[in-house]
N, C-alpha and C. Protein backbone atom coordinates (compact mmCIF):
# COMPACT_ATOMS: atom_id res chain seq x y z
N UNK A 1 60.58 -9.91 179.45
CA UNK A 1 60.18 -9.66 178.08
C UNK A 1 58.67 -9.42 178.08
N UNK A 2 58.09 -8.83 177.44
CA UNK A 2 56.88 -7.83 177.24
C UNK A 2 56.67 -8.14 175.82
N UNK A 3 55.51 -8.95 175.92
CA UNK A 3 54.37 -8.62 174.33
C UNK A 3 54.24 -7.40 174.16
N UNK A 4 54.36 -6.49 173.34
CA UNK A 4 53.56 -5.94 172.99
C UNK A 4 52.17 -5.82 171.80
N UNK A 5 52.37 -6.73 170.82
CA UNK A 5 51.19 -6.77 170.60
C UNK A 5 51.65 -8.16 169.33
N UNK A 6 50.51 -8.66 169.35
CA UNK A 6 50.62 -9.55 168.17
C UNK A 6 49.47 -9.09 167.03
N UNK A 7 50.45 -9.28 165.86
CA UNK A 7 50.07 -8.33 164.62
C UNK A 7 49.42 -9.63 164.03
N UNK A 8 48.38 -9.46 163.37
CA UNK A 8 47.72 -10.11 162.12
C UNK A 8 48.53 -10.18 160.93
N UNK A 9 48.75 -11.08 160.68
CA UNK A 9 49.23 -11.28 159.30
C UNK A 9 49.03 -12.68 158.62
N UNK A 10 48.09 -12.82 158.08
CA UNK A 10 47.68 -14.54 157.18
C UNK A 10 48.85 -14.78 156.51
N UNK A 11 49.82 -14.58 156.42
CA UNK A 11 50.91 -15.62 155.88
C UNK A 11 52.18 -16.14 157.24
N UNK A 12 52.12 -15.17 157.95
CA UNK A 12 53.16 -15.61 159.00
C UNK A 12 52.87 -15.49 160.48
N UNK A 13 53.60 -15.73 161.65
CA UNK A 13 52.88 -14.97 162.62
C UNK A 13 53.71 -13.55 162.68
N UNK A 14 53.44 -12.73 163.15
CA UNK A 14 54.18 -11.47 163.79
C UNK A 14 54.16 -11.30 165.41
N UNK A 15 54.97 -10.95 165.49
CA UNK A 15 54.73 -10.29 167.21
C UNK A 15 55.77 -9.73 167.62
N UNK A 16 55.50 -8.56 168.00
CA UNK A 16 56.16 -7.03 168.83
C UNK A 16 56.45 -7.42 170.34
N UNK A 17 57.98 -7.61 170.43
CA UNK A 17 58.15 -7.57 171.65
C UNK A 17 58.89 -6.44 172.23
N UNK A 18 59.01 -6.25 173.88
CA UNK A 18 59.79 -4.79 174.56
C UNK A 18 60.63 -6.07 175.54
N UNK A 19 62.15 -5.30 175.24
CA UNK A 19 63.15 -6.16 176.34
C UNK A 19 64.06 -5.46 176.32
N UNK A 20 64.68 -5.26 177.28
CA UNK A 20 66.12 -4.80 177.63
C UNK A 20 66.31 -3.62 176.93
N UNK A 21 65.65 -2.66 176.92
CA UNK A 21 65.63 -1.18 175.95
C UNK A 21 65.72 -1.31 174.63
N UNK A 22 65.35 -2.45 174.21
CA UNK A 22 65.14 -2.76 172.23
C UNK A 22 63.36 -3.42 172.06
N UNK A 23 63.31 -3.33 170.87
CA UNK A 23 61.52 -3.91 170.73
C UNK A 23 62.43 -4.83 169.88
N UNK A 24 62.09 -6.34 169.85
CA UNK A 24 62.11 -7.23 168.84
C UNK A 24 60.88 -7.57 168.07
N UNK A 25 61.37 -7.65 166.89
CA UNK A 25 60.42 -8.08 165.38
C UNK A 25 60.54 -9.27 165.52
N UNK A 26 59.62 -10.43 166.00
CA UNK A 26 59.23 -11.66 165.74
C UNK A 26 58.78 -12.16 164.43
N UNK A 27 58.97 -12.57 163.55
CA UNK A 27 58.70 -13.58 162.48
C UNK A 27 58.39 -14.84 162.68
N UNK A 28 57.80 -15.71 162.52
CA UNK A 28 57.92 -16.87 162.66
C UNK A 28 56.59 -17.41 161.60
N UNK A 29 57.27 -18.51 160.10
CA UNK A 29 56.51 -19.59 159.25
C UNK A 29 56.93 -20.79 159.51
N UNK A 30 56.20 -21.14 159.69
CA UNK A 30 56.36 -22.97 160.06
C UNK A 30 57.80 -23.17 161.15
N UNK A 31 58.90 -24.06 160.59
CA UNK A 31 60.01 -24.05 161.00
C UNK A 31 60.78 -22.98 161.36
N UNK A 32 60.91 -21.93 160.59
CA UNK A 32 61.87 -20.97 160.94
C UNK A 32 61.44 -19.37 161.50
N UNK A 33 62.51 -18.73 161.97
CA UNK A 33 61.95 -17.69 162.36
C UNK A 33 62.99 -16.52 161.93
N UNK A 34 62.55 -15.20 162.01
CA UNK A 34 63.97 -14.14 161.93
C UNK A 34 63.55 -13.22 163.29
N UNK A 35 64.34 -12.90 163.84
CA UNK A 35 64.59 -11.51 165.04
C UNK A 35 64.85 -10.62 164.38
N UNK A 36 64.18 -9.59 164.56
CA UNK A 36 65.02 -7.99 164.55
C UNK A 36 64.68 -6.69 165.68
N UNK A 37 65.80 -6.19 166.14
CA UNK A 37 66.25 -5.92 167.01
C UNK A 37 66.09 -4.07 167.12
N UNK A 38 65.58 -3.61 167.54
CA UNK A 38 65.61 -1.67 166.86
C UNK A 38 65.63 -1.34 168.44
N UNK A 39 66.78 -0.48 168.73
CA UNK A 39 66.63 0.32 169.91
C UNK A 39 65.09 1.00 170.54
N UNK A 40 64.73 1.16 171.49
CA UNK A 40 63.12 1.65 171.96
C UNK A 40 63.94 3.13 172.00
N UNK A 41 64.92 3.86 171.66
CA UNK A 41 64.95 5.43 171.47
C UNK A 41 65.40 5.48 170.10
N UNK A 42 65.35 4.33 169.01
CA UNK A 42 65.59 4.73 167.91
C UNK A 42 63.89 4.94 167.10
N UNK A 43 62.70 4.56 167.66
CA UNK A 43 61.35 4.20 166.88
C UNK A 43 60.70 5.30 168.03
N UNK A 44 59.79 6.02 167.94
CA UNK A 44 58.48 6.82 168.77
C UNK A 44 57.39 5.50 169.21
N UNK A 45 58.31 4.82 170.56
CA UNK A 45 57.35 4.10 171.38
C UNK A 45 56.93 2.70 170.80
N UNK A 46 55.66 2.76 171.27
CA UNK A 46 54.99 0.96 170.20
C UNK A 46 54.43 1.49 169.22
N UNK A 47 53.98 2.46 168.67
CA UNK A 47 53.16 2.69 167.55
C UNK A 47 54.22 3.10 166.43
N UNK A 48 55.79 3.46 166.77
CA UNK A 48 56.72 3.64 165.98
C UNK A 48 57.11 2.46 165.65
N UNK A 49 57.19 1.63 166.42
CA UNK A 49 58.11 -0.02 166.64
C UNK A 49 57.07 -0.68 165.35
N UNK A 50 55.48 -0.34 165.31
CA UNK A 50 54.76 -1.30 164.62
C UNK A 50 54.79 -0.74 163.28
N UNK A 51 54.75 0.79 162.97
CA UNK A 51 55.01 1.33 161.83
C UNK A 51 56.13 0.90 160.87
N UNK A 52 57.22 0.40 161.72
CA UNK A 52 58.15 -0.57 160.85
C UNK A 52 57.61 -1.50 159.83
N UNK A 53 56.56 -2.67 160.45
CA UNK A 53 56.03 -3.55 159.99
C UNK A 53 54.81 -2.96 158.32
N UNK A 54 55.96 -2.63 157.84
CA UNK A 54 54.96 -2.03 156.61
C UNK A 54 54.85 -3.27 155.66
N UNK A 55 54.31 -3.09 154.42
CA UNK A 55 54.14 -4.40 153.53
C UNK A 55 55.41 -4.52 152.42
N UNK A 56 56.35 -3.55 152.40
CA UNK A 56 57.45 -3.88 151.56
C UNK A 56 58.29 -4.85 152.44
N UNK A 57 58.42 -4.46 154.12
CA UNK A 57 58.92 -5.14 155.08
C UNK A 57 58.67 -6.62 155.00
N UNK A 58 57.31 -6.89 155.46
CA UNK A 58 57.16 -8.08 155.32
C UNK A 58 57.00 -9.17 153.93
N UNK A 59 57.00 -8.21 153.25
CA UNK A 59 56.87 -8.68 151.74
C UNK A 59 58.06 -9.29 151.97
N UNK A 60 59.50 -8.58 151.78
CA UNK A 60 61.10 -9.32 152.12
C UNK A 60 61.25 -9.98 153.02
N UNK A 61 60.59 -9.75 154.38
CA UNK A 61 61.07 -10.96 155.03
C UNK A 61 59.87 -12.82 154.81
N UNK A 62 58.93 -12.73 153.82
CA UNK A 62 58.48 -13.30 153.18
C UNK A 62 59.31 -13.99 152.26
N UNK A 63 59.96 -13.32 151.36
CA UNK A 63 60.55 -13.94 150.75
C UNK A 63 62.31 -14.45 151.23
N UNK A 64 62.44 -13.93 152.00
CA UNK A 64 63.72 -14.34 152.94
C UNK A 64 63.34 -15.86 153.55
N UNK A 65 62.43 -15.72 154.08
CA UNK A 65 61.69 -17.56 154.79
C UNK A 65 61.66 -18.64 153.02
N UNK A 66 61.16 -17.75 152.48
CA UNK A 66 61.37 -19.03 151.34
C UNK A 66 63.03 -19.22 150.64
N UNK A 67 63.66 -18.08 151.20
CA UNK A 67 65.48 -18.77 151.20
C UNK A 67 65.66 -19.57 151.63
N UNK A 68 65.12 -19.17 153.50
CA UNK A 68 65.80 -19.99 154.29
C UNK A 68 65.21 -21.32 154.33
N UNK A 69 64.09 -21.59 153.96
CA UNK A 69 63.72 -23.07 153.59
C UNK A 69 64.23 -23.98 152.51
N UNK A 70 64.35 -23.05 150.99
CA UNK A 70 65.71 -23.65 150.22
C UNK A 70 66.92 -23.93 150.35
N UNK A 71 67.79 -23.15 151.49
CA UNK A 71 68.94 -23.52 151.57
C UNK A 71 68.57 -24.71 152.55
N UNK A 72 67.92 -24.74 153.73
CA UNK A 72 67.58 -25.66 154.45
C UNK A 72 67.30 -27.21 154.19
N UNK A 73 66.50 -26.99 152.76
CA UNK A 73 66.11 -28.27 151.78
C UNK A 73 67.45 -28.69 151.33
N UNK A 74 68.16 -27.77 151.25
CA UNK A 74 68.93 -28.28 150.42
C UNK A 74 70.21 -28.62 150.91
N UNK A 75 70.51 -28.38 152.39
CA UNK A 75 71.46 -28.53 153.19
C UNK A 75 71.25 -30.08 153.44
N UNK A 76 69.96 -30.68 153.70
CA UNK A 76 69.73 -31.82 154.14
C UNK A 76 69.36 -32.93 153.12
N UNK A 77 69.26 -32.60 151.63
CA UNK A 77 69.50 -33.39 150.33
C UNK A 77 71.32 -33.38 150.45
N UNK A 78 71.85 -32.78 150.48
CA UNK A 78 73.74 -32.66 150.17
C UNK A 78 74.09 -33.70 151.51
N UNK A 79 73.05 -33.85 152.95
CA UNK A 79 74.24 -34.54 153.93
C UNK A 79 73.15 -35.31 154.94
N UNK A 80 72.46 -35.85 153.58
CA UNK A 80 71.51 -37.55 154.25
C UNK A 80 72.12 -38.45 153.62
């Protein structure tokens, strides 16, 4: 597995990885994280792979982490 680059972003971390002929989308806030997965012949290289990372993108997966921390909260209020 291959960094390719770690992206700036003040609310989460990001980071671009190259593996097995796919680039993975790293997410990661506090506890949780999301993968996403895009073929390396579906994007033009690393500068296609990072062009993904636009701000509607991370805007949703922003607000996806504050799901997954509500259902999370709330999985462990229902079965303490």
């Amino acid at each position: 597995m291959r960094v390719v680059a770690d992206i700036p972003n003040p609310n989460m971390k990001v980071t671009l990885l190259s593996w097995n002929g796919k680039y993975l989308i790293k997410l990661e806030k506090g506890d949780f994280e999301q993968t996403y997965k895009i073929g390396e012949m579906d994007v033009m290289g690393d500068a296609g792979a990072k062009e993904l990372l636009d701000e509607a993108f991370l805007e949703a997966a922003m607000n996806r982490f504050s799901d997954m921390r509500d259902a999370f909260v709330s999985t462990v209020r229902r079965n303490s």
